[in-house]
Protein backbone atom coordinates (compact mmCIF):
# COMPACT_ATOMS: atom_id res chain seq x y z
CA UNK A 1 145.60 77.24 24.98
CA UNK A 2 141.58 77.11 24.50
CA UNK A 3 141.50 73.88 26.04
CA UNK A 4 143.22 75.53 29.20
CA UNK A 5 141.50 78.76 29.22
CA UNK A 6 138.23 76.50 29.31
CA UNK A 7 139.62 74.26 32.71
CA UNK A 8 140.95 77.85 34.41
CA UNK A 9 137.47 78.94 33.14
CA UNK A 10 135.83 76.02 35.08
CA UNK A 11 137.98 76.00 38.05
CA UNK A 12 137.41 79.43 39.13
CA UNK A 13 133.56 79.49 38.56
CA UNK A 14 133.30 76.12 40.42
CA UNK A 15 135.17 77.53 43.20
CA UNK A 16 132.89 80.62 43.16
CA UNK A 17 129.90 77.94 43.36
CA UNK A 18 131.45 76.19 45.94
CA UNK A 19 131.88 79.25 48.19
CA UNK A 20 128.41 80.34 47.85
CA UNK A 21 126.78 76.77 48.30
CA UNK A 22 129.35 76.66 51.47
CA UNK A 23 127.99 79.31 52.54
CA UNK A 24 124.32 78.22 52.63
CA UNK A 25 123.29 81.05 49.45
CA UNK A 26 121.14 78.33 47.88
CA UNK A 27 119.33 77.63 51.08
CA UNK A 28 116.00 79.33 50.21
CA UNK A 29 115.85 78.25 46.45
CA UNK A 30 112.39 75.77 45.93
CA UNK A 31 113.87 72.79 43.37
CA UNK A 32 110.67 72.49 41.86
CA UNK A 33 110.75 76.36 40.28
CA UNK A 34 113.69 74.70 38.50
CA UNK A 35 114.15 72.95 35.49
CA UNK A 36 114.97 69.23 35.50
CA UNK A 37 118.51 70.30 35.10
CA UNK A 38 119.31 72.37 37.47
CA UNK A 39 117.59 70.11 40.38
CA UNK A 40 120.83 67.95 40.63
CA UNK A 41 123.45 70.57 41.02
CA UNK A 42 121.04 72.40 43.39
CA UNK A 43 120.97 69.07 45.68
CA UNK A 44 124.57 68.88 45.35
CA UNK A 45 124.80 72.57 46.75
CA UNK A 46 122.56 71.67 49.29
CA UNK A 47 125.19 69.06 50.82
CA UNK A 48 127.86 70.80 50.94
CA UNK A 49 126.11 73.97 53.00
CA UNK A 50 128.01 75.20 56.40
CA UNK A 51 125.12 75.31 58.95
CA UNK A 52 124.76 78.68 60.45
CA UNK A 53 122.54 80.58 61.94
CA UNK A 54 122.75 84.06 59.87
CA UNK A 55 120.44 85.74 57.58
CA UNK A 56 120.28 84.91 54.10
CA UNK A 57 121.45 88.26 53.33
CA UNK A 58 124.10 87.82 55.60
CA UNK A 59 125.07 85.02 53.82
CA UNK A 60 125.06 86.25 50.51
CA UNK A 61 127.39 89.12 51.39
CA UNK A 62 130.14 87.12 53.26
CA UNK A 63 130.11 84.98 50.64
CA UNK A 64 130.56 87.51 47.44
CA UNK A 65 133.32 89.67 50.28
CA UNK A 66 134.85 86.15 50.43
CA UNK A 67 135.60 86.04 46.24
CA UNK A 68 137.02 89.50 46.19
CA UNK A 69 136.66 92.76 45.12
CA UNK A 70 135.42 91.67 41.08
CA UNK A 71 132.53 89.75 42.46
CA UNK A 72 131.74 92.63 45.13
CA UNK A 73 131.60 94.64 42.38
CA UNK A 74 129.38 92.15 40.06
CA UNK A 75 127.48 91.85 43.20
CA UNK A 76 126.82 95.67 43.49
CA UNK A 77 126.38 95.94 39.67
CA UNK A 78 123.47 92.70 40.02
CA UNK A 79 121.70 94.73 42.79
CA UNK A 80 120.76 97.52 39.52
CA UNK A 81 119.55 94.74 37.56
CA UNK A 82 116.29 93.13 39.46
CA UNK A 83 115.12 91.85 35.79
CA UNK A 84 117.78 89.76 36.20
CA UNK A 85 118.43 88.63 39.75
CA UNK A 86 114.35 89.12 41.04
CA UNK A 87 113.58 91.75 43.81
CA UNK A 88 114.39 89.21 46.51
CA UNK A 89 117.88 88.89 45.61
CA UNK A 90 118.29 92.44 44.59
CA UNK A 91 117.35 93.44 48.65
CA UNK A 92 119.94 90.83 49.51
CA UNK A 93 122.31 92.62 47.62
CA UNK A 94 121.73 95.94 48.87
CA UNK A 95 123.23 94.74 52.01
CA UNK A 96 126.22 93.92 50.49
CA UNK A 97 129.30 96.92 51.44
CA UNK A 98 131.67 97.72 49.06
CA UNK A 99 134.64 98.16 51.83
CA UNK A 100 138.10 96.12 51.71
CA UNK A 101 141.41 96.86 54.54
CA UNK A 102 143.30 99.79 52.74
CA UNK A 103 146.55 99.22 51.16
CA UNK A 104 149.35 100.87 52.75
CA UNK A 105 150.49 104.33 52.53
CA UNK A 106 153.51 103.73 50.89
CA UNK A 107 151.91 101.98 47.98
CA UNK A 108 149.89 104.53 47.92
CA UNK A 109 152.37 107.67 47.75
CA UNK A 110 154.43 105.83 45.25
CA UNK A 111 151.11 104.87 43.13
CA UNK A 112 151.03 108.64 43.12
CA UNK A 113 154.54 109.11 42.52
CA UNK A 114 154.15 106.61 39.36
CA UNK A 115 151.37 108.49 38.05
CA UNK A 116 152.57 112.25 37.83
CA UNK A 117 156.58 111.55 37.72
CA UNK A 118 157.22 113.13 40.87
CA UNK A 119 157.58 112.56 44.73
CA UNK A 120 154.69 113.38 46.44
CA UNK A 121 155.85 115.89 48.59
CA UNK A 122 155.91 117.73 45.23
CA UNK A 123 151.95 117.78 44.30
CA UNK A 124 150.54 117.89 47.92
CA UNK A 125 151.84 119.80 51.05
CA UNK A 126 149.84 117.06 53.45
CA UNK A 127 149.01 113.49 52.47
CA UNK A 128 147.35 111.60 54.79
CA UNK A 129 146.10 108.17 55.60
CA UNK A 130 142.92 106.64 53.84
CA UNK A 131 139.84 107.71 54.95
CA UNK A 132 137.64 105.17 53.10
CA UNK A 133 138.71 101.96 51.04
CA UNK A 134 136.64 99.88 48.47
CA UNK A 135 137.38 97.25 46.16
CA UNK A 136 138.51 99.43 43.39
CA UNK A 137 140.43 102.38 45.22
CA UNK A 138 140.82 104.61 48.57
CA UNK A 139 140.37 107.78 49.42
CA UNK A 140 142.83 110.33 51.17
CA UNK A 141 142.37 113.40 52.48
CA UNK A 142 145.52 115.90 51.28
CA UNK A 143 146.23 119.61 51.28
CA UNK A 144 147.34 121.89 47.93
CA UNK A 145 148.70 125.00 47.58
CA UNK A 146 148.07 127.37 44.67
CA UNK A 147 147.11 130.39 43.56
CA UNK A 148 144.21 131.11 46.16
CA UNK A 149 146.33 129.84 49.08
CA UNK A 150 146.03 125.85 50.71
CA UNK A 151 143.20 124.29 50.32
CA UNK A 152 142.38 120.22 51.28
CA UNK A 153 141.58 117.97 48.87
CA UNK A 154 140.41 114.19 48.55
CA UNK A 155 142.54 111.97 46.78
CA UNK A 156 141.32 108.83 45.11
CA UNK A 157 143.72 105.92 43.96
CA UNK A 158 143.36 103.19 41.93
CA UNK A 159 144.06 99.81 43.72
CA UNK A 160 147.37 98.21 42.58
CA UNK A 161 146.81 95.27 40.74
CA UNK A 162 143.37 95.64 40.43
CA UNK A 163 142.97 95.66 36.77
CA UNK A 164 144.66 92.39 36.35
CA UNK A 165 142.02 90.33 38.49
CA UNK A 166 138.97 92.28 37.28
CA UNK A 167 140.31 91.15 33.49
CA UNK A 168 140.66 87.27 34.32
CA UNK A 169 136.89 87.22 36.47
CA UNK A 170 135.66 89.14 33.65
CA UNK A 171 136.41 86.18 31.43
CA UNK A 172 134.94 83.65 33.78
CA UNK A 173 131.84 85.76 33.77
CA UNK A 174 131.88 85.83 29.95
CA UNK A 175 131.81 82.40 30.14
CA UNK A 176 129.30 81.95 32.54
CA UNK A 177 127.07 84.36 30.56
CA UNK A 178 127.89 82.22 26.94
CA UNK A 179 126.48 79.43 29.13
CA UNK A 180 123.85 80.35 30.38
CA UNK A 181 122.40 82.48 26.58
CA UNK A 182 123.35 78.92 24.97
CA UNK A 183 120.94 76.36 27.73
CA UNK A 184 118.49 78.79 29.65
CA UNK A 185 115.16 79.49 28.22
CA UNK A 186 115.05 82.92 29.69
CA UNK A 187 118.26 83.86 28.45
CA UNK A 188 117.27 85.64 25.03
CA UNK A 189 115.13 88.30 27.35
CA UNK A 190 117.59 88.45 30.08
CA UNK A 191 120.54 88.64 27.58
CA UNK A 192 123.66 87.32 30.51
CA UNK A 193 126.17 88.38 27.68
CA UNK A 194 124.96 92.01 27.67
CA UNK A 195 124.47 92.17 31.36
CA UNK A 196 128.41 91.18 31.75
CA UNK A 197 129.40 93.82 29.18
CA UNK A 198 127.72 96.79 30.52
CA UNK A 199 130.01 95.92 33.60
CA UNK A 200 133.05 95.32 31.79
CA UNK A 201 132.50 98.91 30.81
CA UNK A 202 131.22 100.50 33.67
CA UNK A 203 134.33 98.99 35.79
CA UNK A 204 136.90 99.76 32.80
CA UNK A 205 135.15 103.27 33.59
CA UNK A 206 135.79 103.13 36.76
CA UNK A 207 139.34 102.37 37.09
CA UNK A 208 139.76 105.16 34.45
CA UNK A 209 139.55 108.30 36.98
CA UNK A 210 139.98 110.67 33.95
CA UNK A 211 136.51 109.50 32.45
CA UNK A 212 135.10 109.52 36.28
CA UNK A 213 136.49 113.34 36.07
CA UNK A 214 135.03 114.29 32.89
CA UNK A 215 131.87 113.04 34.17
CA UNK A 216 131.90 114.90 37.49
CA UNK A 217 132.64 117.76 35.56
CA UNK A 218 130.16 117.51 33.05
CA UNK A 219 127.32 117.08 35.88
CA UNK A 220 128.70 120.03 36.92
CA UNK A 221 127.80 121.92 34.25
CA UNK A 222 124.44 121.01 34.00
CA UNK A 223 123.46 121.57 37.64
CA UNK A 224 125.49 125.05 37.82
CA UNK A 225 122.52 127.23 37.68
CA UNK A 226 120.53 125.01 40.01
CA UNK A 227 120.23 126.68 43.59
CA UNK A 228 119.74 123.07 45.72
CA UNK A 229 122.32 120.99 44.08
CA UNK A 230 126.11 121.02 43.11
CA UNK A 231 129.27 119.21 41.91
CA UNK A 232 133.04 119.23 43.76
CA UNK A 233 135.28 121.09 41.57
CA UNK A 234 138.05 118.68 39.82
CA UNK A 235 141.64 119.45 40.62
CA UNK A 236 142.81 118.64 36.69
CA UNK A 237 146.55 119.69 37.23
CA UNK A 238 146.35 116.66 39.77
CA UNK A 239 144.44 114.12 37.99
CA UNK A 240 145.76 111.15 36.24
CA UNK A 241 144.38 107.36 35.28
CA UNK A 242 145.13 106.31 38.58
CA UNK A 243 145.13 109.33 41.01
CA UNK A 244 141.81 111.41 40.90
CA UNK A 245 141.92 114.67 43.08
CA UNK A 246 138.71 116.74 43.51
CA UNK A 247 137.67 119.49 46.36
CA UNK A 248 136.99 118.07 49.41
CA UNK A 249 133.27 118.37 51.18
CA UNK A 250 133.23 119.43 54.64
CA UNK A 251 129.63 118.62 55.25
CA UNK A 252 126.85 117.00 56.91
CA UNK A 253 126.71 113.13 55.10
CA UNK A 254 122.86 112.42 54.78
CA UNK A 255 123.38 108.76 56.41
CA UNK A 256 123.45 111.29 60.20
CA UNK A 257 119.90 112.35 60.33
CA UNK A 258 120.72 113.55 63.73
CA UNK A 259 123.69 116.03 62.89
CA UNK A 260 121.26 117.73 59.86
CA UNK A 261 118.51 117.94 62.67
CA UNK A 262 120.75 119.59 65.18
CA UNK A 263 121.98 121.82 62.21
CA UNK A 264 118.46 123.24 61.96
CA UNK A 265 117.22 122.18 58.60
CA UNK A 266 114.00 120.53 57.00
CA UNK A 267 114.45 117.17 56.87
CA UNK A 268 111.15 116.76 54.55
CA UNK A 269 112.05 119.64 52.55
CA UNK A 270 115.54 117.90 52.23
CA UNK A 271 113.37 114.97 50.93
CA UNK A 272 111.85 116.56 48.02
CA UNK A 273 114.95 118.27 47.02
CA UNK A 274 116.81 114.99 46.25
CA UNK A 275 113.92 113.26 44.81
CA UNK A 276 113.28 116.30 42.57
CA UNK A 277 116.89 116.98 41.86
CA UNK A 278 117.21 113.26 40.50
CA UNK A 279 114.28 113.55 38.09
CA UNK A 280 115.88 116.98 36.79
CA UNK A 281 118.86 114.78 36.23
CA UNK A 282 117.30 111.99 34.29
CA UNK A 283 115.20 114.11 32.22
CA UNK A 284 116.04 117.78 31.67
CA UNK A 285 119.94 116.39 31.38
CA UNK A 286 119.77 113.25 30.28
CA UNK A 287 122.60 112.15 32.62
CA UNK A 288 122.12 110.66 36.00
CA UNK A 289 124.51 109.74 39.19
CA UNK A 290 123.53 106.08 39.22
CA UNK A 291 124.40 105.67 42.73
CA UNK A 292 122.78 108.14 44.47
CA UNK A 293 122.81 106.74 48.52
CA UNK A 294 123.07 109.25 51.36
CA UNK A 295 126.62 107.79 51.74
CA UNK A 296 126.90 109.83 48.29
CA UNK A 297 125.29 113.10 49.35
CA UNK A 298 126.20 115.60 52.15
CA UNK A 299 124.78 118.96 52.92
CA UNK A 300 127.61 121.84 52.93
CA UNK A 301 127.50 124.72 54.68
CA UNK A 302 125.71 127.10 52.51
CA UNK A 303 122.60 123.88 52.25
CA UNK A 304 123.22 122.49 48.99
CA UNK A 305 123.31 119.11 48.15
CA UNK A 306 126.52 117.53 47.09
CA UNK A 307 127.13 114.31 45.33
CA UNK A 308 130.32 112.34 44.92
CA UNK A 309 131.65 109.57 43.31
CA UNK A 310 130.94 109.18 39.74
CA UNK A 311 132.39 106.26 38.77
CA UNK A 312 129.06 104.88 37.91
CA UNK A 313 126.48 107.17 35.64
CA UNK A 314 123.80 106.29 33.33
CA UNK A 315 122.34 108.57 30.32
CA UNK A 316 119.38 108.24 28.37
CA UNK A 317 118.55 109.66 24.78
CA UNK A 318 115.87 111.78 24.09
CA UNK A 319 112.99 108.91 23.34
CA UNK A 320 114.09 107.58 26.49
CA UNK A 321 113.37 110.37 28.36
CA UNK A 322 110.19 110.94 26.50
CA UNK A 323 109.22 107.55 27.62
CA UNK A 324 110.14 108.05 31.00
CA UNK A 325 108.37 111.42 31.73
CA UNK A 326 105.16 109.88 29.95
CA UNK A 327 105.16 106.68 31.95
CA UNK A 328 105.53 108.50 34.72
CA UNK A 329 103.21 111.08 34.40
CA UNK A 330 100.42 108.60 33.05
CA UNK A 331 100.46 106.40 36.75
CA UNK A 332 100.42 109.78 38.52
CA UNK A 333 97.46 110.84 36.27
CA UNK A 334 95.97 107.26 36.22
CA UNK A 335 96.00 107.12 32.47
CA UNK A 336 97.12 103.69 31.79
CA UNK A 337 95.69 103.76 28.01
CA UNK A 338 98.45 106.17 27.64
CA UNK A 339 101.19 104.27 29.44
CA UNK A 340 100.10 100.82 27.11
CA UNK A 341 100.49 103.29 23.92
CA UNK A 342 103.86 104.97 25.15
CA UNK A 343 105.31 101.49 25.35
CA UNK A 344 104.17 100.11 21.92
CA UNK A 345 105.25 103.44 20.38
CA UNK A 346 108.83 103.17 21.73
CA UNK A 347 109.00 99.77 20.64
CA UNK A 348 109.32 98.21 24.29
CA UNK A 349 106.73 95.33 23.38
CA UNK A 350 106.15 93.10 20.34
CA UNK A 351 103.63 94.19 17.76
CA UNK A 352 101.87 91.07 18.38
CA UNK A 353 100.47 91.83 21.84
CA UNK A 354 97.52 94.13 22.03
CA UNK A 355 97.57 97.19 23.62
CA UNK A 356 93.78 96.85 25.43
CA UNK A 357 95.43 93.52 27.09
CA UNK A 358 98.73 95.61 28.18
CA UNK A 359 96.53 98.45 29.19
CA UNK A 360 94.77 95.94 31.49
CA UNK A 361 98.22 94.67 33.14
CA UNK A 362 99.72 98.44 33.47
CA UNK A 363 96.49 99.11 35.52
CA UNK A 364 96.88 96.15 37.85
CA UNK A 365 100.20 97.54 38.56
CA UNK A 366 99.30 101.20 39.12
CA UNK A 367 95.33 101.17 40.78
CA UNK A 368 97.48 99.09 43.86
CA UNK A 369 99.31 102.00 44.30
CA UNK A 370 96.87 104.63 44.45
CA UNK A 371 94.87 103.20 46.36
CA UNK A 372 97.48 102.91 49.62
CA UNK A 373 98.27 106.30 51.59
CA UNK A 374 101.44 108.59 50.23
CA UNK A 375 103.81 107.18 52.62
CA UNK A 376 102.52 103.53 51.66
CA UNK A 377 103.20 103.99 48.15
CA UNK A 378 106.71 101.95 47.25
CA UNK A 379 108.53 102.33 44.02
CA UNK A 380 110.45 99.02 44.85
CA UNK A 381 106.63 96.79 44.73
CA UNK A 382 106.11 99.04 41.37
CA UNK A 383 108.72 97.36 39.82
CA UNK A 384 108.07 94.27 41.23
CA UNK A 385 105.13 94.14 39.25
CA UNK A 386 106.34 95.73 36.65
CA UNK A 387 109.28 93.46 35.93
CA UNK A 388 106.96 90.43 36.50
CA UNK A 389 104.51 92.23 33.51
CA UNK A 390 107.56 92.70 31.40
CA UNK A 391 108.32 88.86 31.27
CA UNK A 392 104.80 87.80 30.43
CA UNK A 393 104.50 90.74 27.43
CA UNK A 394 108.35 89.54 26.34
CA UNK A 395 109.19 92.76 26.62
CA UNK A 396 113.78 92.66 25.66
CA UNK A 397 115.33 94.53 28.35
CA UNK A 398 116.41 97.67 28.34
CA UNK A 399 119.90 97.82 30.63
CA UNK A 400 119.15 101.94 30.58
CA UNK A 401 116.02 102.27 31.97
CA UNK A 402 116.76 99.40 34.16
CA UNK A 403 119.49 101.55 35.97
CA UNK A 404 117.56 104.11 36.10
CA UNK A 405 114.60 102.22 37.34
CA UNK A 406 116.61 101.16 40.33
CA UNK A 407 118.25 104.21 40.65
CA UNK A 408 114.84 105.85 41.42
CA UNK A 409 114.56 103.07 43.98
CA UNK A 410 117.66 104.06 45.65
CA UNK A 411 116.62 107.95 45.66
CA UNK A 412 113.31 106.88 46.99
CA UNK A 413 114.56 105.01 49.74
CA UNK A 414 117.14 108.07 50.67
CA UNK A 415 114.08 110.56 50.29
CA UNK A 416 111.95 108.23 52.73
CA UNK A 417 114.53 108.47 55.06
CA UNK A 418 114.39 112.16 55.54
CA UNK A 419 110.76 111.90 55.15
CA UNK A 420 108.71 108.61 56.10
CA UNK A 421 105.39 110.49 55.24
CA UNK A 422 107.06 111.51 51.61
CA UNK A 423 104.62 111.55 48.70
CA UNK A 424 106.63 110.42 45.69
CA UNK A 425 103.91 110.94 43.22
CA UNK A 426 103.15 114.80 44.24
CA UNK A 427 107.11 115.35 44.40
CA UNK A 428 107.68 113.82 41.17
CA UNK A 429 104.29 116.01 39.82
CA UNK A 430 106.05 119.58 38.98
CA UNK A 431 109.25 118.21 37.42
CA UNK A 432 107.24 115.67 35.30
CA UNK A 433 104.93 117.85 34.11
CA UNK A 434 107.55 120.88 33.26
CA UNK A 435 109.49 118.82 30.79
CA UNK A 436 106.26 117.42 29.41
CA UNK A 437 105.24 120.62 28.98
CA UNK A 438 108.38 122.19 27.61
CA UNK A 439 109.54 118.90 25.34
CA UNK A 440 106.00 117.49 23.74
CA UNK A 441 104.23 121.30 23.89
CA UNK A 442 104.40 123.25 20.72
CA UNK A 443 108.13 124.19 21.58
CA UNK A 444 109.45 120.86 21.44
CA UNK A 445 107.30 119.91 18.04
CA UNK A 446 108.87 123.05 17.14
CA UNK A 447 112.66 121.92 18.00
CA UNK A 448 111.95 118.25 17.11
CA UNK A 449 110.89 119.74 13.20
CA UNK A 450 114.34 121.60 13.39
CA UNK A 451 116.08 118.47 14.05
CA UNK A 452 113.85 116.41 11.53
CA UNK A 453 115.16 118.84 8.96
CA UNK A 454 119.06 118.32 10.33
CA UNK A 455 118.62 114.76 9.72
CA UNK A 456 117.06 115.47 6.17
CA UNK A 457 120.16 117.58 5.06
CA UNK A 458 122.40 115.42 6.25
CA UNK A 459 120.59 112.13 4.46
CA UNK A 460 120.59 114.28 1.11
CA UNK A 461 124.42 115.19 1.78
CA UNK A 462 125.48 111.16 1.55
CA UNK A 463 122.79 109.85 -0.39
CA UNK A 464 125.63 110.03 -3.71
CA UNK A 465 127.68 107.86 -1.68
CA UNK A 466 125.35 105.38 -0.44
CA UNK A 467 124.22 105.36 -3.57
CA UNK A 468 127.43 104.48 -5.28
CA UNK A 469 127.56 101.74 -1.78
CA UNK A 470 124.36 100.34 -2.81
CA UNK A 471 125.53 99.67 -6.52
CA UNK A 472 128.43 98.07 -5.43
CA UNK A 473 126.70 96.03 -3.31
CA UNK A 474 124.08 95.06 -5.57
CA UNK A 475 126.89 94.01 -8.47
CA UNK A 476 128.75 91.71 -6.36
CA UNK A 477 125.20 89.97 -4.98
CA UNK A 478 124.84 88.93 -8.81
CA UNK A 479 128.19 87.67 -9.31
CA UNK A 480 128.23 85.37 -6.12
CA UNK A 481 124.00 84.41 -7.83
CA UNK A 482 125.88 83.21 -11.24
CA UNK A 483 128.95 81.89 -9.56
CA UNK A 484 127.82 80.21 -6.53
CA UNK A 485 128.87 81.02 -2.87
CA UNK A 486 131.60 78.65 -2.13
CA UNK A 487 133.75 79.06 1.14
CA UNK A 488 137.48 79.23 0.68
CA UNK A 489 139.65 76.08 1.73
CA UNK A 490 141.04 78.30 4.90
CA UNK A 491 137.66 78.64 6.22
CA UNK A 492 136.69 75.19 6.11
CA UNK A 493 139.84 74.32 8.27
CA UNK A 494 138.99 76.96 10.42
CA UNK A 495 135.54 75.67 11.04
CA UNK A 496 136.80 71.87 11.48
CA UNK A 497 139.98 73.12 14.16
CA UNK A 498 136.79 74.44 15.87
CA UNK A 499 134.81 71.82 16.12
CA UNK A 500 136.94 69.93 17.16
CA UNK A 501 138.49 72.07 19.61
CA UNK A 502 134.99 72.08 20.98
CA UNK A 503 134.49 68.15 21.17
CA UNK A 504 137.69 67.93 23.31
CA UNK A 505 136.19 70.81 25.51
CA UNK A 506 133.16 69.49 26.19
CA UNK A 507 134.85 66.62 27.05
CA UNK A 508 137.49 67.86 29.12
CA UNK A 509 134.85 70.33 31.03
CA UNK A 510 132.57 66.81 32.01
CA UNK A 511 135.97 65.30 33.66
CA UNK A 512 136.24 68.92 35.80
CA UNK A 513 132.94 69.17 37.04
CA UNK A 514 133.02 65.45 38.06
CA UNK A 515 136.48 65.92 40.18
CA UNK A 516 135.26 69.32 41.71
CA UNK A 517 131.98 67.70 42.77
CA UNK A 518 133.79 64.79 44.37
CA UNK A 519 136.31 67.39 46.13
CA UNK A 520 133.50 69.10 47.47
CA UNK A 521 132.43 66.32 48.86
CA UNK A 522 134.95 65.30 50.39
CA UNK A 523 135.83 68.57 51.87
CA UNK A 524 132.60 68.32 53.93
């Protein structure tokens, strides 16, 4: 069954290749920033490339809409991770658009029906067509009736089927991944395996719309006593795995500049409430909408800001967020010392770099920046430089501030929008400094010593039983010293079934390649 799993394995990825090499994705790549290796299959790639006319970006997208709605969503997932991918790619991705035909009604009122046990006629009294489909569900706009009267609705369901071919291109990307940690240099500081399981467990998030609930409903509670900013209220009596039903927004989307002009309100002012709003997020909370577009965002009628769609979210601990808000507030005050120190104190670079020569390479990334004009200034060329820094100081990646980092692109750009003359650093000023102020004053030494002593207490609590652990531990290390470590005659079968299994693999995998590069070929 390996040996199968490894051809279906190979099949589908070379297919994937061939679709982007058809497609003319390769077309820009220089051979000679490539190792030895990779120059062959790049040539190969390069022959079998559909001449057209169309933007690379262009390219990129019809090709990853042309694999289906797993490698959209890779795609989408990739354009967060410019450590990864480079900042080139990353903008290529960004034109990629999550939207697929919608599946018909009747699928959908009986995925409905499925999910609560009951004709729909029963939970809604108006469900209508999809107004928006993507590659993991559609949305419908319905009507309830309860307590406070009717009231309309939108009504999210799951794709059918959908879970089935995210599992299987999961495993070819695990495989990929394996791959690529096992025969890339850069793979140790890129870590491919960890990239493809945060997505396995943002998506299995995702097509869980209880756990996209509790999280709407949890950023709802941290942003209810903010004035700018709110959440749509989760219809739980309605709300199931597959069928997510929330209060629908009748407001102004921020994509239509022109409507929220005609409306009468401050575009700029609009600007600094999202960017500010974002930051709140991210550092008084913790917790962060992680796709934060204008498509995202509309202004109601009573000018607040609404988000929607939390299937993807990113938090960040407390040393996080201390690292954040001192990062940031060190390139708006210019004190790079501080930024090099905040970095070696969090651990973010090896011990064996000095901070004077990481001091020297934060300051070539922030004097470029403060020396341009507000509206010059562009978070997407900070990190740029700042990811290009990060490979030479072999700093490990950090997949939450990496969302978050290109989440604060995203806002930017969405800010910018409202605002092309938008200073980001004087926006970001207040909010930084507050929670500096609040969380490293003498309040938060205060409230870190109260959870310094928590930790104590609870240390003193188990230290019997780990203790009694350690003994244990310690008696069977000198039994295996005076016996010998010897592995048991099951294990060494194990280990020789695998190699073997592997041998035949390897060998099996070379034959694959071989008749997929001659069909492609030939195709052409």
């Amino acid at each position: 069954m390996a040996f199968f799993g490894t051809v279906g394995h190979l099949w589908r990825l070379a297919r994937a290749g061939y679709v982007l090499a058809r497609e003319g994705v390769f077309a820009n790549i220089d051979p000679v920033s490539l190792p030895p290796a990779a120059r062959l299959p790049l040539a190969l790639a390069r022959l079998i490339e559909r001449r057209v006319d169309a933007p690379r970006p262009a390219r990129l997208a019809v090709a990853i809409s042309r694999l289906g709605p797993s490698y959209v969503k890779l795609g989408q997932f990739l354009a967060t991770r410019p450590d990864v991918v480079g900042p080139s790619v990353v903008r290529d991705l960004e034109a990629l658009q999550d939207r697929m035909a919608p599946f018909p009604q009747a699928i959908a009122e009986a995925q409905v029906a499925a999910a609560f046990g009951r004709p729909v006629h029963e939970i809604y009294t108006y469900f209508g067509p999809a107004v928006a489909a993507a590659s993991i569900a559609q949305v419908h706009r319905a009507r309830v009736r309860d307590g406070d009267g009717e009231r309309d609705v939108a009504v999210k369901i799951l794709r059918p089927g959908v879970q089935v071919r995210f599992a299987r291109d999961l495993d070819d990307m695990y495989a990929a991944a394996r791959f690529a940690a096992r025969y890339f240099r850069d793979a140790d500081r890129l870590r491919p395996v960890e990239v493809v399981e945060t997505l396995e467990r943002s998506v299995r998030m995702e097509m869980d719309f209880r756990l996209e609930a509790a999280a709407a409903s949890e950023f709802a509670e941290n942003v209810v006593d903010d004035p700018e900013f709110r959440i749509p209220s989760i219809d739980w009596d309605r709300t199931a795995k597959e069928v997510l039903t929330l209060e629908w927004i009748d407001g102004i989307p921020l994509t239509d500049l022109a409507a929220l002009e005609r409306a009468g309100h401050d575009l700029p002012r609009l600007g600094r409430i999202v960017i500010q709003s974002f930051l709140n997020h991210a550092l008084r909370d913790g917790f962060f909408h992680a796709d934060m577009h204008q498509g995202n965002l509309f202004l109601d009628a009573t000018g607040r800001l609404v988000a929607v769609d939390f299937g993807i979210t990113g938090r960040l601990g407390l040393k996080e967020r201390r690292f954040l808000a001192e990062i940031l507030y060190g390139f708006i005050t210019r004190n790079y010392r501080r930024v090099a120190e905040v970095h070696f104190e969090a651990g973010y670079v090896p011990e064996t770099f000095s901070i004077d020569d990481f001091s020297q390479a934060v300051r070539a990334i922030g004097e470029p920046i403060h020396s341009r004009t507000a509206d010059q200034i562009s978070m997407a060329k900070l990190l740029t430089l700042l990811f290009e820094i990060t490979a030479i100081f072999e700093m490990k990646t950090r997949t939450e501030l990496v969302m978050l980092q290109k989440t604060m692109v995203v806002v930017e750009g969405v800010g910018r929008t409202l605002d092309p003359k938008l200073d980001l650093w004087s926006t970001a000023e207040p909010v930084v400094r507050s929670w500096i102020e609040e969380n490293l004053g003498p309040r938060g030494k205060i409230e870190d010593f109260g959870r310094n002593l928590s930790t104590i207490a609870r240390f003193a609590n188990e230290l019997p039983n780990v203790l009694l652990r350690g003994e244990r531990l310690v008696e069977r290390f000198e039994r295996m010293a005076s016996d010998g470590f010897e592995l048991s005659g099951r294990t060494v079968e194990r280990i020789g079934r695998a190699e073997a299994q592997r041998a035949r693999s390897g060998h099996a995998a070379l034959w694959v390649i071989a008749v997929l590069l001659a069909i492609g070929l030939w195709l052409r």
